[in-house]
Protein backbone atom coordinates (compact mmCIF):
# COMPACT_ATOMS: atom_id res chain seq x y z
CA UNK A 1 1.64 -33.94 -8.71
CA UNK A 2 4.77 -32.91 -9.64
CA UNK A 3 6.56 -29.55 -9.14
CA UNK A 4 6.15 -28.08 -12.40
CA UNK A 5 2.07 -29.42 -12.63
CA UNK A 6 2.05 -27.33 -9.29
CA UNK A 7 3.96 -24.20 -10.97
CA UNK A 8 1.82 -24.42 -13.90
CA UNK A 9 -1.73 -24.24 -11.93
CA UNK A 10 -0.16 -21.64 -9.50
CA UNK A 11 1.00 -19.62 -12.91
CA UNK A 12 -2.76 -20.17 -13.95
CA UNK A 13 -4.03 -18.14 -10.95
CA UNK A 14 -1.44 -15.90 -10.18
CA UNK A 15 0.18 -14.82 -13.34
CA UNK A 16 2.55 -12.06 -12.36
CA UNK A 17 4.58 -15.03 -10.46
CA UNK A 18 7.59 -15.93 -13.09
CA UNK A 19 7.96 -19.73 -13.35
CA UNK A 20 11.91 -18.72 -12.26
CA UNK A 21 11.02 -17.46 -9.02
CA UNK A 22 8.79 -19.96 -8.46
CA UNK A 23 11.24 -23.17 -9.03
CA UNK A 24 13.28 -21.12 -5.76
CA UNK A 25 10.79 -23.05 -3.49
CA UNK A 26 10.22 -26.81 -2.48
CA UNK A 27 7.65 -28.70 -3.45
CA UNK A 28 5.74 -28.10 0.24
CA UNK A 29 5.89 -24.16 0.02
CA UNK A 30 4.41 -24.21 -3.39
CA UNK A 31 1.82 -26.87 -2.34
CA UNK A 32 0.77 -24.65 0.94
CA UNK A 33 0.60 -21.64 -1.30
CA UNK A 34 -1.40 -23.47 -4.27
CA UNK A 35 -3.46 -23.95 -1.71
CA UNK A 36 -3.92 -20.22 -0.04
CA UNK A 37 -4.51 -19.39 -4.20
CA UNK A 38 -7.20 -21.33 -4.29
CA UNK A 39 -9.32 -20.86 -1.05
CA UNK A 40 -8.57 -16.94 -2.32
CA UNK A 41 -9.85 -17.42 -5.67
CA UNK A 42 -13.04 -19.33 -4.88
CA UNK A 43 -16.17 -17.84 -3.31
CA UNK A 44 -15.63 -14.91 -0.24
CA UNK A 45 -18.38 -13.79 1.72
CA UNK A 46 -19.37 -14.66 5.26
CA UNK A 47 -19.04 -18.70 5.15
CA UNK A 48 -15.28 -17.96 3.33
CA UNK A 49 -12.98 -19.42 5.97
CA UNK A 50 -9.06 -19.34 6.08
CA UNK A 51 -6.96 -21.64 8.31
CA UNK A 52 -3.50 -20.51 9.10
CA UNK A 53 -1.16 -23.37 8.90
CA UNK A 54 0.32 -23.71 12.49
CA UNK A 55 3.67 -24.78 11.24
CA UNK A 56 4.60 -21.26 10.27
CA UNK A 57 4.43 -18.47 12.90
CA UNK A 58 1.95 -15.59 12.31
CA UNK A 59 4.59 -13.12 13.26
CA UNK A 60 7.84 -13.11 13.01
CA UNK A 61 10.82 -10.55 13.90
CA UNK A 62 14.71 -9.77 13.25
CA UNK A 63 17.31 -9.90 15.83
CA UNK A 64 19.58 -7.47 15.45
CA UNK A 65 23.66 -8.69 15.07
């Protein structure tokens, strides 16, 4: 798929994301979140499951300068 088939079915589920910001990621990031879109926007209820991807930590902080 290319980027812009992956913009266009993200921009079919989440509307209030501009194509412009969008085209800021790579292909990955907007693959991954594609992805979160649509295990959000299908069923929820007790068998709903969401795997974190472990490349990305869960938390994250700012060292000050």
């Amino acid at each position: 798929m290319t980027k812009q088939q992956t913009i266009d079915l993200i921009r079919q589920r989440n509307h209030s994301a501009s194509t412009e910001f969008l085209t800021r990621f790579d292909e990955q990031s907007l693959d991954t979140y594609l992805r979160r879109l649509s295990t959000v926007c299908n069923h929820r209820g007790r068998g709903s499951r969401w795997v974190r991807d472990t490349k990305s930590p869960a938390v994250t902080t700012r060292v000050a300068a």
